[in-house]
Structure formats: C-alpha cells, structure tokens
C-alpha atoms as a PDB file:
ATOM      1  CA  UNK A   1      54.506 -50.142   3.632  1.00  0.00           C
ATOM      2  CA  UNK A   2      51.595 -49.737   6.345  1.00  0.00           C
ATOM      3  CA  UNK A   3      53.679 -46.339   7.003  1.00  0.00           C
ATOM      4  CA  UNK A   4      53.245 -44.935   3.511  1.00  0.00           C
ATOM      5  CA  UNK A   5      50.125 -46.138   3.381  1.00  0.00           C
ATOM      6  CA  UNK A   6      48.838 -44.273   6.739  1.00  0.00           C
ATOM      7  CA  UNK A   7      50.432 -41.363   4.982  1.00  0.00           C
ATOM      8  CA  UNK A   8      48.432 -41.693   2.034  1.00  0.00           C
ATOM      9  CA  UNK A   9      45.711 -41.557   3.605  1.00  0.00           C
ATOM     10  CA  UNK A  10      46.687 -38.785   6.039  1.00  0.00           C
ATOM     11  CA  UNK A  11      47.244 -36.505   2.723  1.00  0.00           C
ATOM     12  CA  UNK A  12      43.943 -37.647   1.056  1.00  0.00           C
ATOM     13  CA  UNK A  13      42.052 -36.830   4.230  1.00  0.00           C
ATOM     14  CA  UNK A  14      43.906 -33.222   4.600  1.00  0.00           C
ATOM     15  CA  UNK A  15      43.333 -32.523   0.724  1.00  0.00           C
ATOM     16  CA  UNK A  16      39.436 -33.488   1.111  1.00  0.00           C
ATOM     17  CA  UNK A  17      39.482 -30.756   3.851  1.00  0.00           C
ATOM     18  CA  UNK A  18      41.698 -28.296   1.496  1.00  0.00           C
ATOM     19  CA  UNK A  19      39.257 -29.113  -0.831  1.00  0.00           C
ATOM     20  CA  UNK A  20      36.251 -28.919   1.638  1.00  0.00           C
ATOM     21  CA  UNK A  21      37.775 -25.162   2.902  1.00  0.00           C
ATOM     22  CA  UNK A  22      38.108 -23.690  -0.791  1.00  0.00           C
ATOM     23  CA  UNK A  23      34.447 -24.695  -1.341  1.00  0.00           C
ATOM     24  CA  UNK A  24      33.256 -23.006   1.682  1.00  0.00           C
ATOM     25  CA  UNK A  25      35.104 -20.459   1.521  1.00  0.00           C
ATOM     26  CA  UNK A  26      33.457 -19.615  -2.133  1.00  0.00           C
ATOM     27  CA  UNK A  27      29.970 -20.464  -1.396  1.00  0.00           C
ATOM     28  CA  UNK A  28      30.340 -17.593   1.459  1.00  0.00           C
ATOM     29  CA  UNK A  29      31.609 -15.351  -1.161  1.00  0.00           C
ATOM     30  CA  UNK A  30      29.118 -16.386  -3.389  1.00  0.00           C
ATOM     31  CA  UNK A  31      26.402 -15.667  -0.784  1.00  0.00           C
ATOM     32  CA  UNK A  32      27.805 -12.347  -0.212  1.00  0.00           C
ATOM     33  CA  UNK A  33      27.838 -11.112  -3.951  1.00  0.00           C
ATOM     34  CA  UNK A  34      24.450 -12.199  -3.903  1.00  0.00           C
ATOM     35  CA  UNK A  35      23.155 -10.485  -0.295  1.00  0.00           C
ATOM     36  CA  UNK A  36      24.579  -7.239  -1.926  1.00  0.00           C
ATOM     37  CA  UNK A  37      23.451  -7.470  -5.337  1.00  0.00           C
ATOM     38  CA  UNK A  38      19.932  -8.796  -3.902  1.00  0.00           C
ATOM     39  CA  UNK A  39      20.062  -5.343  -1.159  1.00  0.00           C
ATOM     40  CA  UNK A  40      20.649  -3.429  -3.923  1.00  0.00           C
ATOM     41  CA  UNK A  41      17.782  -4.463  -6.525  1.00  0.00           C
ATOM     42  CA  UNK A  42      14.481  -1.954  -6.492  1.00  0.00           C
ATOM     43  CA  UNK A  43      11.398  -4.440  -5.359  1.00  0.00           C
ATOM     44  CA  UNK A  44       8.576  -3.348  -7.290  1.00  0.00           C
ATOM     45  CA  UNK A  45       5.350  -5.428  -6.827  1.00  0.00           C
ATOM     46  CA  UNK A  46       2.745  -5.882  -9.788  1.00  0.00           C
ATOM     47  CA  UNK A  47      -1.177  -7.141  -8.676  1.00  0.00           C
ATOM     48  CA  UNK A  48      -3.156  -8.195 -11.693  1.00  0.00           C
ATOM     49  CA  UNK A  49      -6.419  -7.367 -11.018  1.00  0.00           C
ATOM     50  CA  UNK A  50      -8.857 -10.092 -11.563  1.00  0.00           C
ATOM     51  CA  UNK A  51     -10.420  -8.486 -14.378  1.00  0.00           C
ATOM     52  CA  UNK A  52      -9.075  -7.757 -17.849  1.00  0.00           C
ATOM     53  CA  UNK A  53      -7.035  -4.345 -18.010  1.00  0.00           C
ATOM     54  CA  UNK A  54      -3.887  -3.342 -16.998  1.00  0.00           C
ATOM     55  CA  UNK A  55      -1.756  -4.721 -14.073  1.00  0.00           C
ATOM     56  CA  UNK A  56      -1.128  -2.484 -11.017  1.00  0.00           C
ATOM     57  CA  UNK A  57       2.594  -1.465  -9.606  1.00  0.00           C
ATOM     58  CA  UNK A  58       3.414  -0.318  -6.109  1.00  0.00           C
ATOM     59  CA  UNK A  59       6.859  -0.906  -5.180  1.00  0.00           C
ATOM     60  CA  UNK A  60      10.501   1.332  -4.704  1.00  0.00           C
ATOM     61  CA  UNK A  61       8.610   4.759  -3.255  1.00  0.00           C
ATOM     62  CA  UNK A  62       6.165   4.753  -5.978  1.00  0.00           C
ATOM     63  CA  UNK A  63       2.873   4.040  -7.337  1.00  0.00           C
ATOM     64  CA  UNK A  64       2.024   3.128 -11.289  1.00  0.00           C
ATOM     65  CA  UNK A  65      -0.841   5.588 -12.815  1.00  0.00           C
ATOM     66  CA  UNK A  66      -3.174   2.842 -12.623  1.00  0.00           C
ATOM     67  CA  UNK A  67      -2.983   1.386  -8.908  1.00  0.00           C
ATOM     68  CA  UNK A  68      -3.180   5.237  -7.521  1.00  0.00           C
ATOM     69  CA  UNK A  69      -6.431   5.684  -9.399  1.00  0.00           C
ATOM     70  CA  UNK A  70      -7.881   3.104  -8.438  1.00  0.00           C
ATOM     71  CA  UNK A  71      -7.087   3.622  -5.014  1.00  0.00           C
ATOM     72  CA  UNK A  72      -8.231   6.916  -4.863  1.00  0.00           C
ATOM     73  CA  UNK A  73     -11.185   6.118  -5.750  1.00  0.00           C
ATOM     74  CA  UNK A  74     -11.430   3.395  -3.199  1.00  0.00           C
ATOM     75  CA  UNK A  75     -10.430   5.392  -0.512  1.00  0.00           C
ATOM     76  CA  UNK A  76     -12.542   8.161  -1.320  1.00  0.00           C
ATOM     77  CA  UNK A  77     -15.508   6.335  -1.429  1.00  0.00           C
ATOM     78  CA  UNK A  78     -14.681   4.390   1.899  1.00  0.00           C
ATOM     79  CA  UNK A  79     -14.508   7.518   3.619  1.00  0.00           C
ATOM     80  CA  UNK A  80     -17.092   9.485   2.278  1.00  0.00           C
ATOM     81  CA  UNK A  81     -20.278   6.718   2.391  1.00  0.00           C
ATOM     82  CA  UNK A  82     -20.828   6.704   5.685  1.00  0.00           C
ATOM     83  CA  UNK A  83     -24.027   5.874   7.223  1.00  0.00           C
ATOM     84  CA  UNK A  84     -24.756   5.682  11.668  1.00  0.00           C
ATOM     85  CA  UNK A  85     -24.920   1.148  10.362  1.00  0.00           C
ATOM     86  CA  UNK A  86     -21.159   1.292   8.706  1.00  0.00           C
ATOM     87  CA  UNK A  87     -19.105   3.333  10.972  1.00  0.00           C
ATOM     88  CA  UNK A  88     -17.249   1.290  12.524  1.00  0.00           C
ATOM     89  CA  UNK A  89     -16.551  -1.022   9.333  1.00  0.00           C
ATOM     90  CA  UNK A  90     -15.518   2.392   7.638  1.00  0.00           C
ATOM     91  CA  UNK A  91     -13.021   3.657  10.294  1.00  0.00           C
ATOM     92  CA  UNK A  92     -11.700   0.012  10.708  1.00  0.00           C
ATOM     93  CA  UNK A  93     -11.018   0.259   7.003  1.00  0.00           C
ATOM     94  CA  UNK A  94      -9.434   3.959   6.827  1.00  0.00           C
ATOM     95  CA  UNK A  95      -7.430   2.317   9.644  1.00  0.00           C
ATOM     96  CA  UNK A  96      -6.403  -0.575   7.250  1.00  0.00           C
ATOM     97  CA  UNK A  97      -5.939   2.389   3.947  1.00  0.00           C
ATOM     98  CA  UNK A  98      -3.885   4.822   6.205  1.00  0.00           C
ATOM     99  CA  UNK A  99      -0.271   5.588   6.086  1.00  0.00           C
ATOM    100  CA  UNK A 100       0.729   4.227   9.663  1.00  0.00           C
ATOM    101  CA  UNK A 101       1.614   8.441  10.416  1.00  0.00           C
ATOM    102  CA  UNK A 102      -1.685   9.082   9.703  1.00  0.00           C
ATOM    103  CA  UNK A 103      -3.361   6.156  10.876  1.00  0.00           C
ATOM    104  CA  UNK A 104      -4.844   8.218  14.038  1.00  0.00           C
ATOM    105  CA  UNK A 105      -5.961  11.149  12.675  1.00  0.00           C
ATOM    106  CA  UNK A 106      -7.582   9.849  10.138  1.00  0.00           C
ATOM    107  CA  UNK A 107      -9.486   7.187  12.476  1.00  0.00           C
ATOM    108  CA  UNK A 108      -9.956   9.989  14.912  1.00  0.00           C
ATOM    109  CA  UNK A 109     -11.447  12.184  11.607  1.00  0.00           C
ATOM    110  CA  UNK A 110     -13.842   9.383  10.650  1.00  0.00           C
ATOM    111  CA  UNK A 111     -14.877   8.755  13.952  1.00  0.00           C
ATOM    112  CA  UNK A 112     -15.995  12.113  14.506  1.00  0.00           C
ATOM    113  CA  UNK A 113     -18.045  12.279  11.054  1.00  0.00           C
ATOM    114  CA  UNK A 114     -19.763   9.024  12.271  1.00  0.00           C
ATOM    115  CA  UNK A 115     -20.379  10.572  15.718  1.00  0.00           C
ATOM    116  CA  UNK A 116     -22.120  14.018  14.779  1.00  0.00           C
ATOM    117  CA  UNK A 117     -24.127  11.952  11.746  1.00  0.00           C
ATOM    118  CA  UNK A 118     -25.588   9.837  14.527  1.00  0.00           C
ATOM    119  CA  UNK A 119     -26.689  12.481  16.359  1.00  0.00           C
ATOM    120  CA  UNK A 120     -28.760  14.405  13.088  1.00  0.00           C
ATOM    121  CA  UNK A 121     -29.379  10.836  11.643  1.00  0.00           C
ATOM    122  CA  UNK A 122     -27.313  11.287   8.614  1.00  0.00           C
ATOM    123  CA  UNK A 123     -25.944   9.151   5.946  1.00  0.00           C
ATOM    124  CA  UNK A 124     -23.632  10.355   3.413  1.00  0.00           C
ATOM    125  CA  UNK A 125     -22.937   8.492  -0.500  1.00  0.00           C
ATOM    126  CA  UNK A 126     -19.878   9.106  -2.468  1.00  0.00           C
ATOM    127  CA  UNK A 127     -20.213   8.388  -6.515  1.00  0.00           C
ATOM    128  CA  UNK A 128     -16.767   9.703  -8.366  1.00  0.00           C
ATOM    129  CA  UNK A 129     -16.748  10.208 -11.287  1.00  0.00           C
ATOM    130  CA  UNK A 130     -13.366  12.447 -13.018  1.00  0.00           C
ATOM    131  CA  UNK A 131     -10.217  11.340 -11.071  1.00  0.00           C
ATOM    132  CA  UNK A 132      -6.646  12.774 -11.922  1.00  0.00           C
ATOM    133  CA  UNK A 133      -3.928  10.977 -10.533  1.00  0.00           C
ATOM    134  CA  UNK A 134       0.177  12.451 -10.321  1.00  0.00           C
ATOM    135  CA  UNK A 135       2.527   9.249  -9.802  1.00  0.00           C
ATOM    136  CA  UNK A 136       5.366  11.577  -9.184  1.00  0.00           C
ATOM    137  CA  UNK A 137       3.925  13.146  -6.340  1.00  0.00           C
ATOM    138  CA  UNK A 138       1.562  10.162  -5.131  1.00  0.00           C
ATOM    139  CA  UNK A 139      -1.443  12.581  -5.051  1.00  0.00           C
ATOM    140  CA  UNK A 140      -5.041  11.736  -6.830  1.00  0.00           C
ATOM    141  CA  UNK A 141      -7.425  14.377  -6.978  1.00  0.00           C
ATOM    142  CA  UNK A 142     -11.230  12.591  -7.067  1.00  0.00           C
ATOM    143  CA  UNK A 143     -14.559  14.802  -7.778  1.00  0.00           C
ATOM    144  CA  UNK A 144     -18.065  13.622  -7.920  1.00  0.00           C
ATOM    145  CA  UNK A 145     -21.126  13.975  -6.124  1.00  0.00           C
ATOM    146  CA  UNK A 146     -22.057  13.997  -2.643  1.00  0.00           C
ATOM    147  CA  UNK A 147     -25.290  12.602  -2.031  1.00  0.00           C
ATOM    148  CA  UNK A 148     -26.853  13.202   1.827  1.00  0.00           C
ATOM    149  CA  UNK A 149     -30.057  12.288   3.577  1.00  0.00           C
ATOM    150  CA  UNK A 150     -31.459  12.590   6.958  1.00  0.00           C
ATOM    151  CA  UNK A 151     -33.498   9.526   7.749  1.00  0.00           C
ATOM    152  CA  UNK A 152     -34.648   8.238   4.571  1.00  0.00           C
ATOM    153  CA  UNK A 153     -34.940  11.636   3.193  1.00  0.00           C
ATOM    154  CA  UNK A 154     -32.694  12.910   0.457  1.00  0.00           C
ATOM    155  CA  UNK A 155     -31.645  16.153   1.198  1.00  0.00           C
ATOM    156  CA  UNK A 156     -28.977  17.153  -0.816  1.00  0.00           C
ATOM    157  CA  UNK A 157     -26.842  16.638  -3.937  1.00  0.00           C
ATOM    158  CA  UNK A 158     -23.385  18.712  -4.605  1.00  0.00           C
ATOM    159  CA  UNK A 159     -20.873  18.578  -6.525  1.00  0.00           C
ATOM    160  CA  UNK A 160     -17.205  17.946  -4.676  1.00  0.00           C
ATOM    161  CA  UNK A 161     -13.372  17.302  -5.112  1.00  0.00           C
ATOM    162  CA  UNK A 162     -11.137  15.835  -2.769  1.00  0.00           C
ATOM    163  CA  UNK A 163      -7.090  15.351  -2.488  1.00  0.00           C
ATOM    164  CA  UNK A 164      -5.706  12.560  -1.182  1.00  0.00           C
ATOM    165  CA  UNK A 165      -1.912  11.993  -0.953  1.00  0.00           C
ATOM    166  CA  UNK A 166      -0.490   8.649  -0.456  1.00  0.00           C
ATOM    167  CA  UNK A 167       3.210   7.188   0.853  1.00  0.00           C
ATOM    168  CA  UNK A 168       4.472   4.216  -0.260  1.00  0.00           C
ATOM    169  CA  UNK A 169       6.821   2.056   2.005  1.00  0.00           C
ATOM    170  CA  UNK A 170       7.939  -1.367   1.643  1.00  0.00           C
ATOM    171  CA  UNK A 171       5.499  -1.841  -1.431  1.00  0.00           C
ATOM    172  CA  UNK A 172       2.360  -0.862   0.730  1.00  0.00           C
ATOM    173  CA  UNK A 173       1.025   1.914   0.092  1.00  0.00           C
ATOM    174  CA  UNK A 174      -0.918   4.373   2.256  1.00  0.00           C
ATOM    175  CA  UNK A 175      -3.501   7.380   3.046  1.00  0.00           C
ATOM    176  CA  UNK A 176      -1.204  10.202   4.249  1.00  0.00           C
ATOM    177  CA  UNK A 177      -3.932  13.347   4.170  1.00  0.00           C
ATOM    178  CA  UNK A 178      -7.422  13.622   2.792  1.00  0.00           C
ATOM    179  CA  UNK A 179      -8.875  17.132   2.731  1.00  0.00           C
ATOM    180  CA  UNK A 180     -11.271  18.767   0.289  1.00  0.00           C
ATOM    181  CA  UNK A 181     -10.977  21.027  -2.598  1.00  0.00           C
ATOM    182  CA  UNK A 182     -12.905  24.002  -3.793  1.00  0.00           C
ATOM    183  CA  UNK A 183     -15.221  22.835  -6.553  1.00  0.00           C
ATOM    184  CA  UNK A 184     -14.484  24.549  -9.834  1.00  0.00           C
ATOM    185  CA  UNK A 185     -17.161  26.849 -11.569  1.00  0.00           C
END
C-alpha cells in the first residue's frame, strides 16, 4: 500500500510537470505570435495640442497635414529671428529641430548667420504668413516677411519663401534642408 501510494504520488508530481511543460511551452508561443504581430504593426504617434483644433500625427515615415505645418512654421521662424542676444538659444534649437544628417550643417549654417550679424549689428524677424505643406513628400513651403534692422534701426522689409524638407524616423521628425525660394511676382 505505501508502494502504490509513493507511485501515486510519483505520477501526480510528473503530470503537474506535463502539465507545467504544456503551459510553458504555449505562453512562449503565445509570446512569439505576439513579438511578430507587435514588429509588424505601423506606430503612429498622435500629440493633441493643448488648444482646441485638430490632433497632430507623426509616426510610420510620415507626417499628418497638420503637424508639418505647424512645424514649418516653427522651424522657420526659429531660424530666421535671429538677433547677436539669441544665437546661441537659436542654433541649440535648430540642433534640437534637425534631422540627425543634417544636424551639423545646419548648426554650422546658423552659426555663421549669427557670426556675420554680430559683426554689422544685425537682427533679423521672421512673421509667416501663407504656408503650403505636401505630407507625401514631407516638404512645407513657408512665405512671409523678413523684417531686418541694424541697431535699433529698421532697415528693411521683403517679402520671402522658404523650403524646408523634413524626415521622419522612429516617430521624430526632423529638419533635413532649409534653403530659400524665389519670391513670386
């Protein structure tokens, strides 16, 4: 009797491993089917911005209609109001608005600007106003008005439009070229 009791117990404590095993063994698969379905699912990210309107996308290689707007109109106007005071807070934050390819040149490109309006006391406004904006291609065209003064002294006024084209990776997107346009007539 202690014999087929032992044995009893033997079999429940190999069937509670049998048991044990299979359920292993299925939360593995069940953690595989959902690393692949999970590697294969598009990651798109959506900011609400804190006032009413509508919500931004950037995620998957692209940028909503939205989002690239108002980014080109951010980044334009970061890199465009420059004064000899905010140079170094505006190439820090082209630095930040880059693509990480363009990262230096841009820098570099800002840092220059800053440089020769130092030396003739200039300081440089931005105001957009019409701004066209191509998802598919990540581009945003921006035009407005360039405002300059030396010293305190306005000097000029002129109209201007500017192309920026953006990258997206890993839902970030980022400043790949900036370059200006020929103003219409």
């Amino acid at each position: 009797m202690k014999r087929e009791r032992m044995e009893a117990q033997r079999r429940q404590v190999r069937d509670g491993r049998a048991a044990l095993a299979a359920l292993l063994g299925l939360s593995l698969l069940a953690n595989l089917a959902l690393s692949i379905g999970l590697a294969s699912v598009e990651r798109m990210t959506v900011l609400v911005p804190a006032v009413a309107g509508p919500a931004w996308e950037v995620g998957g290689g692209r940028a909503g209609l939205r989002y690239l707007e108002d980014m080109g109109r951010t980044v334009a106007v970061t890199l465009l109001t420059l004064t000899p005071e905010n140079a170094e807070h505006a190439r820090e934050a082209a630095a930040r608005l880059a693509h990480a390819s363009a990262r230096g040149a841009i820098g570099a490109w800002v840092a220059a600007e800053a440089g020769r309006m130092a030396r003739r006391d200039l300081s440089t406004a931005f105001y957009p106003g019409r701004i066209e904006a191509d998802p598919g291609r990540l581009t945003v065209v921006v035009g407005g008005e360039l405002a300059t003064w030396v010293g305190r002294e306005p000097v000029s006024r002129e109209r201007k439009r500017y192309r920026l084209s953006f990258r997206v990776d890993a839902g970030r997107i980022g400043l790949l070229r900036f370059e200006e346009l020929e103003e219409k007539k």
